[in-house]
C-alpha atoms as a PDB file:
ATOM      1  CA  UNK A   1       0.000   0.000   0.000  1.00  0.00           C
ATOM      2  CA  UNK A   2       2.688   2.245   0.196  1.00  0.00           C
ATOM      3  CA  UNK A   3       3.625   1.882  -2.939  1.00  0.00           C
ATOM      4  CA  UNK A   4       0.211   3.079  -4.350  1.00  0.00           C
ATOM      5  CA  UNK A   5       0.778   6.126  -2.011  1.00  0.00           C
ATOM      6  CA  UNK A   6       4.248   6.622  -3.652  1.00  0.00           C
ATOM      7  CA  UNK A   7       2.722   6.266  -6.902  1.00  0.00           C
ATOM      8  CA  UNK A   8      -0.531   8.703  -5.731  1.00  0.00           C
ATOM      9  CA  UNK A   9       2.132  11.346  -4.937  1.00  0.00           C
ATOM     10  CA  UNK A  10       4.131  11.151  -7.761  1.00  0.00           C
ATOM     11  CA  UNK A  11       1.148  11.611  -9.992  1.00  0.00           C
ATOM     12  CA  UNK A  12       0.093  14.386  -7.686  1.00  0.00           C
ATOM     13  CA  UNK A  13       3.329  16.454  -8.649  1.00  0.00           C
ATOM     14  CA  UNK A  14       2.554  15.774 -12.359  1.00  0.00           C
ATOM     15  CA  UNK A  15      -0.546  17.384 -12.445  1.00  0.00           C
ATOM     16  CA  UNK A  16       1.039  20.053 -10.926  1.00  0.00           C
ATOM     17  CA  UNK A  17       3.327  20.363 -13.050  1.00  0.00           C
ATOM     18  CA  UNK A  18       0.536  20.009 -15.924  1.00  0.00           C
ATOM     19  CA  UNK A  19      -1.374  22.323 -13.843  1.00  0.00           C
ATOM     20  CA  UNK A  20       2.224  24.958 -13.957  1.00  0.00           C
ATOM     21  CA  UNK A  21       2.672  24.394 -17.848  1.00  0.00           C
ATOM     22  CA  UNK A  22      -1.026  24.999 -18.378  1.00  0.00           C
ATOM     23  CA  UNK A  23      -2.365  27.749 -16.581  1.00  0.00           C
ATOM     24  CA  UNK A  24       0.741  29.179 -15.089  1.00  0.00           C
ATOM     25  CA  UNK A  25       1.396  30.442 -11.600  1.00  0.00           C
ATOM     26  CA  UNK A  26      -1.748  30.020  -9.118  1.00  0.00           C
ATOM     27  CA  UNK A  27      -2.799  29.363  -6.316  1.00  0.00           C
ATOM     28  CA  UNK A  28      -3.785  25.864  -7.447  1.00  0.00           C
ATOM     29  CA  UNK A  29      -0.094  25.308  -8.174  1.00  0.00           C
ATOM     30  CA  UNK A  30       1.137  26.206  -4.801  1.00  0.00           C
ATOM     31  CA  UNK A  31      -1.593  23.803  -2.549  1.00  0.00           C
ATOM     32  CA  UNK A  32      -1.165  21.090  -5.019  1.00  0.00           C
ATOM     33  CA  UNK A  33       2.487  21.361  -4.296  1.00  0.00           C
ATOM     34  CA  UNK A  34       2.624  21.774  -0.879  1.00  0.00           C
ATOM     35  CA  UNK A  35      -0.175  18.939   0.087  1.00  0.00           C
ATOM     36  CA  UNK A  36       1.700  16.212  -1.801  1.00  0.00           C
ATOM     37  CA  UNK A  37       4.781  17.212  -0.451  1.00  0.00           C
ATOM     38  CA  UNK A  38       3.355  16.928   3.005  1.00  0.00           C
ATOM     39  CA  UNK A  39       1.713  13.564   1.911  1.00  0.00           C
ATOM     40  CA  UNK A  40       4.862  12.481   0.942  1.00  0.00           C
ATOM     41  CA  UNK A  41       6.153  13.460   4.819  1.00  0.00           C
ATOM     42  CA  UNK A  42       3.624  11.292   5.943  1.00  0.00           C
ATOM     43  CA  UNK A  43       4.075   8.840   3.987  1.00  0.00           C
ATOM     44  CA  UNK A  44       7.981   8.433   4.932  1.00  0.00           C
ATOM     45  CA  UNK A  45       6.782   8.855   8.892  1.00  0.00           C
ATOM     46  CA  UNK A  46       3.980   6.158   8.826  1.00  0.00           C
ATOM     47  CA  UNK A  47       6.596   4.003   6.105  1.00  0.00           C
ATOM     48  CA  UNK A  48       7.112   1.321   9.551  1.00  0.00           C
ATOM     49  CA  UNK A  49       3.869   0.971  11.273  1.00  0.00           C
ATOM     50  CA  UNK A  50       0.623  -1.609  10.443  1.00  0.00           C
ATOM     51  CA  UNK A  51      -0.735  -0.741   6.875  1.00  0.00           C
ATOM     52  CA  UNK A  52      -4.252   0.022   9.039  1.00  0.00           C
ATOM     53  CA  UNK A  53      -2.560   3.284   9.786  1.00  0.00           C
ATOM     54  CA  UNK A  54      -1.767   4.408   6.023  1.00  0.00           C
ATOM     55  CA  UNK A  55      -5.726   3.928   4.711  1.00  0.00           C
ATOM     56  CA  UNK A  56      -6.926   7.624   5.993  1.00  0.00           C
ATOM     57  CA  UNK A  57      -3.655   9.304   4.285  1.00  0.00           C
ATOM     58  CA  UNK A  58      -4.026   6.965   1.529  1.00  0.00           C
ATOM     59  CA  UNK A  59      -7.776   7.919   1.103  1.00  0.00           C
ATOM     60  CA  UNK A  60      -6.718  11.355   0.993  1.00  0.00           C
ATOM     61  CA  UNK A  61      -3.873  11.027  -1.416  1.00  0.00           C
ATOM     62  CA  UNK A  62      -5.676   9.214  -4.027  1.00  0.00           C
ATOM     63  CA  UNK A  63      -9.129  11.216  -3.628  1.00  0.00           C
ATOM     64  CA  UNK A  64      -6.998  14.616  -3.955  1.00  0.00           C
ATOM     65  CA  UNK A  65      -5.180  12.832  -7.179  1.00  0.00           C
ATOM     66  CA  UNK A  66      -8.505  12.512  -8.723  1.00  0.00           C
ATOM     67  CA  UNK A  67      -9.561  16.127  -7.542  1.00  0.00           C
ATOM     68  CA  UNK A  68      -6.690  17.769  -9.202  1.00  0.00           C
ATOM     69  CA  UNK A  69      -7.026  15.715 -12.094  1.00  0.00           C
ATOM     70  CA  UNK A  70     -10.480  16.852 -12.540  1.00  0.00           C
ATOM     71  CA  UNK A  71      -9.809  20.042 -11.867  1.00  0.00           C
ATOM     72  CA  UNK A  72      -7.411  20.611 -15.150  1.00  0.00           C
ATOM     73  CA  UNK A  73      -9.814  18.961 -17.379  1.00  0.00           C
ATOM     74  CA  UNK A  74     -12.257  21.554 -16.179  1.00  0.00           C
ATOM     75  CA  UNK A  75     -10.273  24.175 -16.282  1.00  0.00           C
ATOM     76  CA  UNK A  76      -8.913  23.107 -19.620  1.00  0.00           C
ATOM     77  CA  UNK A  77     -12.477  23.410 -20.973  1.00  0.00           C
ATOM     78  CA  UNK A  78     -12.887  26.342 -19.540  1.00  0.00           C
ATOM     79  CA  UNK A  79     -15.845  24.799 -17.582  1.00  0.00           C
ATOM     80  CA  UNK A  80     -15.099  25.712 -13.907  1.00  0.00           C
ATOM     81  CA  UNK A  81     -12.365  26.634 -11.734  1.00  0.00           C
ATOM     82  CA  UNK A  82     -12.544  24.089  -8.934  1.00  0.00           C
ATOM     83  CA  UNK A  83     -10.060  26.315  -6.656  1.00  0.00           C
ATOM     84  CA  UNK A  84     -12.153  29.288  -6.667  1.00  0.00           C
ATOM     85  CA  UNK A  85     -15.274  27.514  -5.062  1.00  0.00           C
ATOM     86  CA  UNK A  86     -16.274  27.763  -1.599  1.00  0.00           C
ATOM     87  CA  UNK A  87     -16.741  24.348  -0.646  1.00  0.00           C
ATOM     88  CA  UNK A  88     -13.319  23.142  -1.425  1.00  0.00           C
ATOM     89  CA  UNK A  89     -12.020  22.340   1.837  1.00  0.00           C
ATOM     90  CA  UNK A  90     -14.708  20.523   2.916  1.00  0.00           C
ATOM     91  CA  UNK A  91     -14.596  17.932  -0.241  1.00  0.00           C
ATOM     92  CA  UNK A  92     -10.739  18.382  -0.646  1.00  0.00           C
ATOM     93  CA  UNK A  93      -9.753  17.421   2.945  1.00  0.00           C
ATOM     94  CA  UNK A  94     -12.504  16.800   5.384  1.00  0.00           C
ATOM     95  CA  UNK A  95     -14.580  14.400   3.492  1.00  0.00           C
ATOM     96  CA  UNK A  96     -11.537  11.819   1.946  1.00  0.00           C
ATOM     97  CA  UNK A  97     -10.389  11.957   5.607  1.00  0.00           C
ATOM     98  CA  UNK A  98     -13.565  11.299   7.314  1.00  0.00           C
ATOM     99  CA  UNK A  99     -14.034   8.076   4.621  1.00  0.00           C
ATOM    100  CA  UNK A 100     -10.320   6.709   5.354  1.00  0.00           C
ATOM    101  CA  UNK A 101     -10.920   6.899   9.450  1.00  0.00           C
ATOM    102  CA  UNK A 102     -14.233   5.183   8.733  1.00  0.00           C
ATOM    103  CA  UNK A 103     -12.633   2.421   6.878  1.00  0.00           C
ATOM    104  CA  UNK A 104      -9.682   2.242   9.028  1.00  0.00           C
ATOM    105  CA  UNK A 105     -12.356   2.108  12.086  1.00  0.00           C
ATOM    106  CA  UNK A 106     -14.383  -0.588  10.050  1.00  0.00           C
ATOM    107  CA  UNK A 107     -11.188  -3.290   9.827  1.00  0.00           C
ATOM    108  CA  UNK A 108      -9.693  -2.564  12.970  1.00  0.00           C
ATOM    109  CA  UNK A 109     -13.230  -3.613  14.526  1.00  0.00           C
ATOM    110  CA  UNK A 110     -13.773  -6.671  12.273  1.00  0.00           C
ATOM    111  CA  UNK A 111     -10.412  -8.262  12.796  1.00  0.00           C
ATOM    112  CA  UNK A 112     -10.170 -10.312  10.375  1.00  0.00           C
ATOM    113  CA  UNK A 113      -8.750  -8.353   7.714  1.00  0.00           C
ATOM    114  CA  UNK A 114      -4.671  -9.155   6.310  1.00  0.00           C
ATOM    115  CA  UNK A 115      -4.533  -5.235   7.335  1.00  0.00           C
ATOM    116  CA  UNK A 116      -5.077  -5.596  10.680  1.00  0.00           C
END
């Protein structure tokens, strides 16, 4: 598993870079940055402990992958700008977060997972 969060962040700093070659310098360009560097942090802090402990950061990684990936097509199209909306935050961080501490919560109580 932490290989697919390796592979999460990597793709993360591609579509910023996409994001960079695209549109430029933005604000979009500096929290897509920063957020997969600090996944990456993470990543290399939680590298030694159960893989039960890596599913909320991994939740996040891979739901903000597919969140900056959507938000270049969009912006691409010229459809929406899915930085400028007011409910980022809430779908950006809280929600993937709340999902991976549910699953985590959800093996660690049924025991008989391999990720216990």
């Amino acid at each position: 598993m932490l290989r697919i969060g390796y592979l999460s962040s990597a793709l993360n700093l591609a579509t910023a870079m996409v994001s960079f070659l695209r549109f430029g310098s933005n604000n979009a360009l500096f929290i897509m940055a920063s957020y997969t560097l600090l996944t990456l942090a993470g990543y290399r802090l939680l590298q030694n402990k159960r893989t039960l402990h890596l599913i909320p950061l991994l939740t996040f990684s891979c739901s903000f992958l597919l969140y900056n990936v959507t938000y270049v097509l969009l912006k691409q199209i010229n459809l929406v700008d899915l930085y400028a909306v007011d409910w980022r935050l809430e779908v950006q961080l809280a929600l993937p977060l709340l999902v991976g501490f549910a699953v985590q919560t959800l093996l660690k109580r049924s025991g008989n997972s391999r990720l216990v």
